[in-house]
C-alpha atoms as a PDB file:
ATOM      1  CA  UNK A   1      79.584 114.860  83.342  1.00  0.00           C
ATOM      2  CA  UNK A   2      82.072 117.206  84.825  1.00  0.00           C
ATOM      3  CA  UNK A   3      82.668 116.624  88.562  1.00  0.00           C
ATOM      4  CA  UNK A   4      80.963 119.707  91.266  1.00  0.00           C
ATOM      5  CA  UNK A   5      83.933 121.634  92.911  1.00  0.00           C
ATOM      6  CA  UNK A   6      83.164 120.322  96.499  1.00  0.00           C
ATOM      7  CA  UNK A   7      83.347 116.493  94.568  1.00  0.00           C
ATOM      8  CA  UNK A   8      86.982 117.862  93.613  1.00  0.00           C
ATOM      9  CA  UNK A   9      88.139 119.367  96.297  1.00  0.00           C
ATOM     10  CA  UNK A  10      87.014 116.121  98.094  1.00  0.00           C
ATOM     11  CA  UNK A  11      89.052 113.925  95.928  1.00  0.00           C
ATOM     12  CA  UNK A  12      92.019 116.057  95.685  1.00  0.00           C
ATOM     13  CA  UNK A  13      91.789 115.995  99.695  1.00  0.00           C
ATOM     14  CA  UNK A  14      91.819 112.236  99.972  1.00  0.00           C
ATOM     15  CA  UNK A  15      94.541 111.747  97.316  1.00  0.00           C
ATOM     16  CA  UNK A  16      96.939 114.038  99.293  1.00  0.00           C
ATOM     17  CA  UNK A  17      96.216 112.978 102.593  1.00  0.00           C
ATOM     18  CA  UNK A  18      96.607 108.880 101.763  1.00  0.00           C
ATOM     19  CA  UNK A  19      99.607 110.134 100.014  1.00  0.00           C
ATOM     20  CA  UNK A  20     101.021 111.915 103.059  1.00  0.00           C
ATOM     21  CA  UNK A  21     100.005 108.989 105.299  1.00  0.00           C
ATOM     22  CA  UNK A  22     101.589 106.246 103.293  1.00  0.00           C
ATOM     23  CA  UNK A  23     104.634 108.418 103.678  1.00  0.00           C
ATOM     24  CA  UNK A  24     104.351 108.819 106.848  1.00  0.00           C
ATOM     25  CA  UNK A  25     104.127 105.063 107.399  1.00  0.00           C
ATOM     26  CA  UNK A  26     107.447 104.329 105.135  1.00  0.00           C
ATOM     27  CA  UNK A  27     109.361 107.313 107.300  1.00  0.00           C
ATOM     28  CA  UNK A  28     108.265 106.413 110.248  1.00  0.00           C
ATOM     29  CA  UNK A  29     111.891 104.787 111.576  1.00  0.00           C
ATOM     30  CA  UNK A  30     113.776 107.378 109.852  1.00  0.00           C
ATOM     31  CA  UNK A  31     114.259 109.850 112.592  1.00  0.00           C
ATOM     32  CA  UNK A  32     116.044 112.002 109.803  1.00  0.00           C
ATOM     33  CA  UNK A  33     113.137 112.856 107.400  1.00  0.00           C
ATOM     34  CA  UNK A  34     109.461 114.750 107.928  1.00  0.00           C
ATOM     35  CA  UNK A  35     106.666 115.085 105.773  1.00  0.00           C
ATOM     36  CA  UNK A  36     104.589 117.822 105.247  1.00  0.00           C
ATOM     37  CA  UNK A  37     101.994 119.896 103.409  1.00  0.00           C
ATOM     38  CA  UNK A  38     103.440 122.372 101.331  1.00  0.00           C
ATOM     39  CA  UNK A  39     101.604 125.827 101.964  1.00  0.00           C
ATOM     40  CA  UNK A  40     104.407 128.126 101.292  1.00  0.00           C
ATOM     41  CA  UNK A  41     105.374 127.648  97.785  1.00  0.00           C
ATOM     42  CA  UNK A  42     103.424 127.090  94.421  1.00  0.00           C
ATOM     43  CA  UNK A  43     103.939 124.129  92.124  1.00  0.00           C
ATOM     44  CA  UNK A  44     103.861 120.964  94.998  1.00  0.00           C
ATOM     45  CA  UNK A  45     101.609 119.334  97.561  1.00  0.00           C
ATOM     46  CA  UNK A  46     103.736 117.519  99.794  1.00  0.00           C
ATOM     47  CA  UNK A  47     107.215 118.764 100.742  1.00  0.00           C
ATOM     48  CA  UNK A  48     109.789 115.996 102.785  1.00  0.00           C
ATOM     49  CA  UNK A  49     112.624 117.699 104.559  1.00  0.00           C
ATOM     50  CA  UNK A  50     115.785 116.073 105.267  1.00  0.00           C
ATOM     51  CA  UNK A  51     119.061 116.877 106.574  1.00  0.00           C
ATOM     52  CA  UNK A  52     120.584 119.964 104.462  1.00  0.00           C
ATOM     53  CA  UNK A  53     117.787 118.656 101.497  1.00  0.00           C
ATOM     54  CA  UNK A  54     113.838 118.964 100.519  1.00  0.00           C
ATOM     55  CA  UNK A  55     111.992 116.437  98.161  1.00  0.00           C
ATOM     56  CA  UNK A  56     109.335 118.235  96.761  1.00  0.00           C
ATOM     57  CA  UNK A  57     105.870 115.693  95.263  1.00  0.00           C
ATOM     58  CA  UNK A  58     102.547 116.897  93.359  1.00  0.00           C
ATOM     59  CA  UNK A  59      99.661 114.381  93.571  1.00  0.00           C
ATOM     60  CA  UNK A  60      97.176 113.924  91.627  1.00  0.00           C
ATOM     61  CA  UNK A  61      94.304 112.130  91.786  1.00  0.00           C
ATOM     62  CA  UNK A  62      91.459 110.735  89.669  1.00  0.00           C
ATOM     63  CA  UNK A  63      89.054 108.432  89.367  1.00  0.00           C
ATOM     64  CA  UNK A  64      86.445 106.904  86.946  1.00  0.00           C
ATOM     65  CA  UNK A  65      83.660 106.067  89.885  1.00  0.00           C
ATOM     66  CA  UNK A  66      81.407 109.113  89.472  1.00  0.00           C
ATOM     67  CA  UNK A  67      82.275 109.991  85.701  1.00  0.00           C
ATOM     68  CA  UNK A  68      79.850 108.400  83.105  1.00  0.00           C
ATOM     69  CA  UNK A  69      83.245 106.653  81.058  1.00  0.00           C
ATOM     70  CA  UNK A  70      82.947 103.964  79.144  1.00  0.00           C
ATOM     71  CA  UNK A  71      86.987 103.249  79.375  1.00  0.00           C
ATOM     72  CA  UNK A  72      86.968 102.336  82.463  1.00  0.00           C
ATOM     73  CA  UNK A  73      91.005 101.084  82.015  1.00  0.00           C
ATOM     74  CA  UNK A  74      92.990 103.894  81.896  1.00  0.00           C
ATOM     75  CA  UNK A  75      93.264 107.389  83.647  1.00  0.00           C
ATOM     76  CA  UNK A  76      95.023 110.385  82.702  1.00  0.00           C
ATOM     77  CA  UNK A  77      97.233 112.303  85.163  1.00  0.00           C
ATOM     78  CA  UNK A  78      98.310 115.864  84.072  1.00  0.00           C
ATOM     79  CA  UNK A  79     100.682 118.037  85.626  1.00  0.00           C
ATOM     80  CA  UNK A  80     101.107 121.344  84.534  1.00  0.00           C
ATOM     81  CA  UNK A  81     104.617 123.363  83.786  1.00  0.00           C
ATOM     82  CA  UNK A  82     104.901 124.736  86.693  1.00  0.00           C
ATOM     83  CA  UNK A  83     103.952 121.974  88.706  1.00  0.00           C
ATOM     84  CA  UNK A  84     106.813 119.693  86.710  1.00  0.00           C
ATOM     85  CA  UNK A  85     109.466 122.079  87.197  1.00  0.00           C
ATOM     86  CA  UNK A  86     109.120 122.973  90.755  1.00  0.00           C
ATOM     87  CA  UNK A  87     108.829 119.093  92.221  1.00  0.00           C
ATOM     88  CA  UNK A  88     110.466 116.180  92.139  1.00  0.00           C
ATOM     89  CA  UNK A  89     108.112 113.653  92.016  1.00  0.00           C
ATOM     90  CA  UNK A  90     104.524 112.901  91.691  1.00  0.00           C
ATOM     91  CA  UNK A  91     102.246 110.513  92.974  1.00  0.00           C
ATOM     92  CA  UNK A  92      99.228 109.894  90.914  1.00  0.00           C
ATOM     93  CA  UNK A  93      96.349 108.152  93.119  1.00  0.00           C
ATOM     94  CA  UNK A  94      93.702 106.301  91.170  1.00  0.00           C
ATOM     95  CA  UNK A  95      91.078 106.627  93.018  1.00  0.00           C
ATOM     96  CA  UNK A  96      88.971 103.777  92.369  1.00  0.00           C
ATOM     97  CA  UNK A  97      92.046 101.032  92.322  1.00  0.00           C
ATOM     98  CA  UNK A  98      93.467 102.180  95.126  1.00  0.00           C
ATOM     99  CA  UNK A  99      96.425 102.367  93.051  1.00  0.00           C
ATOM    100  CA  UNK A 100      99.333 104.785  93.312  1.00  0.00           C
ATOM    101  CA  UNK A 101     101.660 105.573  90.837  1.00  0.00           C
ATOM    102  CA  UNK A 102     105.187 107.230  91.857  1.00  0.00           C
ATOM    103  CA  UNK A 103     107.330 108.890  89.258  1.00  0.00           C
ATOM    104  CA  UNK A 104     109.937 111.511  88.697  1.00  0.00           C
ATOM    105  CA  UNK A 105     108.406 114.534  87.157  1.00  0.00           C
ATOM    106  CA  UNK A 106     111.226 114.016  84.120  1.00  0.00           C
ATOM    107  CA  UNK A 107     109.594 110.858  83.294  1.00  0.00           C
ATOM    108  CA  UNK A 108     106.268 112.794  82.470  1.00  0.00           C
ATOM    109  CA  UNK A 109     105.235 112.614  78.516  1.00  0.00           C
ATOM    110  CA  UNK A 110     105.641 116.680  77.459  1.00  0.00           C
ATOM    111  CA  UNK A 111     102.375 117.654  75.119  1.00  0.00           C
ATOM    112  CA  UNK A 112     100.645 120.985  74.144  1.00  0.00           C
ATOM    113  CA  UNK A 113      97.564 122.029  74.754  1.00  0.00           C
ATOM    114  CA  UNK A 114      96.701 125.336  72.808  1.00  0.00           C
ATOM    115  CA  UNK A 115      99.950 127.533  73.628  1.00  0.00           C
ATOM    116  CA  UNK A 116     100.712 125.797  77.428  1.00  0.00           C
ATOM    117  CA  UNK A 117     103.103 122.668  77.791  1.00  0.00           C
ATOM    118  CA  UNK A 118     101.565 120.278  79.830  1.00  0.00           C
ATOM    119  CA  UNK A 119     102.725 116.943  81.562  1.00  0.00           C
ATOM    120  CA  UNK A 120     101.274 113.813  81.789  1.00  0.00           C
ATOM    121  CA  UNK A 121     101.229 110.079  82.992  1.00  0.00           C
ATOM    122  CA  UNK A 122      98.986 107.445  81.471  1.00  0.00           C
ATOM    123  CA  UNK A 123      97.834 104.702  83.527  1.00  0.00           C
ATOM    124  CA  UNK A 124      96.340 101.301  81.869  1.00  0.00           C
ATOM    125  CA  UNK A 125      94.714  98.278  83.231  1.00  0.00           C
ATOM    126  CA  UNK A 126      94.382  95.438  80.979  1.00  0.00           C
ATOM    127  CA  UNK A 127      91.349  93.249  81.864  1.00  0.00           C
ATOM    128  CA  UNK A 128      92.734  90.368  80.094  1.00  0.00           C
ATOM    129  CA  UNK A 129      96.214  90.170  81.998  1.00  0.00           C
ATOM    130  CA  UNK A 130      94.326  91.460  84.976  1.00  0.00           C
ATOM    131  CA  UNK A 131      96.678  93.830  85.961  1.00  0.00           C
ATOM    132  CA  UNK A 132      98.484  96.752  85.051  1.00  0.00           C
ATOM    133  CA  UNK A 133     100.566  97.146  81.745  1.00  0.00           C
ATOM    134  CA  UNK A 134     104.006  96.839  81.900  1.00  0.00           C
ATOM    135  CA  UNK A 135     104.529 100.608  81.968  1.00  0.00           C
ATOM    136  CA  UNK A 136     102.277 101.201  84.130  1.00  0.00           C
ATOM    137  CA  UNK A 137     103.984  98.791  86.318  1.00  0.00           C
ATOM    138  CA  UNK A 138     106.951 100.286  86.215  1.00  0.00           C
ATOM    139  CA  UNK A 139     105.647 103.068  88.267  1.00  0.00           C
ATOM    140  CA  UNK A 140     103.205 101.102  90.291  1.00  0.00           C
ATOM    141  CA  UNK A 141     103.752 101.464  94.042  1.00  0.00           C
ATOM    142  CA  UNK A 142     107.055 102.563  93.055  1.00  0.00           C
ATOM    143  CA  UNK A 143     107.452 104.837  96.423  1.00  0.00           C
ATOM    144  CA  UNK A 144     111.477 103.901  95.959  1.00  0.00           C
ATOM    145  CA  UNK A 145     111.779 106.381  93.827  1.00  0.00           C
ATOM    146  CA  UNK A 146     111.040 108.795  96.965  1.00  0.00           C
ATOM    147  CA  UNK A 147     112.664 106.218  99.310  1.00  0.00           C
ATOM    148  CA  UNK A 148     116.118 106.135  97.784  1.00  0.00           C
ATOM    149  CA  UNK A 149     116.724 109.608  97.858  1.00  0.00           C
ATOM    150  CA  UNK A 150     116.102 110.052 101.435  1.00  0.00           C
ATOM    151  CA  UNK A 151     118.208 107.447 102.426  1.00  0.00           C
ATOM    152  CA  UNK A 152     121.222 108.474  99.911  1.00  0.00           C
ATOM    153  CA  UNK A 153     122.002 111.055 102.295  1.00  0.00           C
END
C-alpha cells in the first residue's frame, strides 16, 4: 500500500519539525548556535549556524503504522547522492518508536539502484532483547554527533 502524498508530506512535516524542536531544546543555552529550516539550498532540511561555521542535517522519516508490513522490526532510511554529499548529518525519525537515529552522512551504507548511488541506514528492533540492535544503538539518540561539533568551536 503506497502512502497518499498529503500522508507524506504529513510525515515528512512531523519528522522535521520534532527534529528541529529537539534541537532547539539541546541549543537552547548556547547563545552561539541557531537552528533553522533550510529553504535556500538543495540537498538538507535543517541548517545550524554557528560562529564562522554551518552544520547542515537531512531527516528522514518513516514509519510502519499505516503500511500493511509484516516486518514490523526494521525500517529503511535512504538518502540520496545529493542529499549525502551536501549535509553533514542525518536524523532518521521512526515514526512509530518515537525513535531517532543521528548519524554522519559518511557512515551511510553506499548501494545502487539502477544507474543512481543511493545511501542508506538500517534500523532493527529485536523483540527478543527488546530493544534496538547493537548497531542500531550506536546511532540511537546519538544527537552528540551534532552536539560536539557545535561546541568544538
Amino acid at each position: 500500500m503506497e502512502l497518499s502524498q498529503n500522508l507524506k508530506a504529513l510525515l515528512q512535516e512531523i519528522g522535521e519539525s520534532s527534529a528541529l524542536l529537539q534541537l532547539c531544546m539541546r541549543l537552547h543555552n548556547n547563545s552561539e548556535w541557531r537552528v533553522y529550516r533550510n529553504y535556500a539550498e538543495h540537498g538538507c532540511d535543517l541548517v545550524l549556524i554557528g560562529p564562522q561555521k554551518q552544520i547542515k542535517i537531512e531527516v528522514k522519516t518513516r514509519q510502519n503504522v499505516i503500511k500493511k508490513k509484516e516486518q514490523r522490526n526494521s525500517i529503511h532510511f535512504t538518502v540520496t547522492e545529493s542529499e549525502q554529499s551536501s549535509a553533514h548529518y542525518v536524523i532518521a525519525y521512526w515514526f512509530d518508536r518515537s525513535a531517532y537515529f543521528i548519524l554522519p552522512t559518511s557512515d551511510l551504507v553506499k548501494m545502487k539502484s539502477g544507474d543512481k548511488s543511493l545511501f542508506k541506514f538500517v534500523a532493527y528492533f529485536s523483540d527478543v532483547q527488546g530493544d534496538f540492535t547493537s548497531h542500531s544503538k550506536k546511532y540511537h539518540e546519538a544527537w552528540h554527533y551534532i552536539l560536539d561539533k557545535t561546541n568544538s568551536g
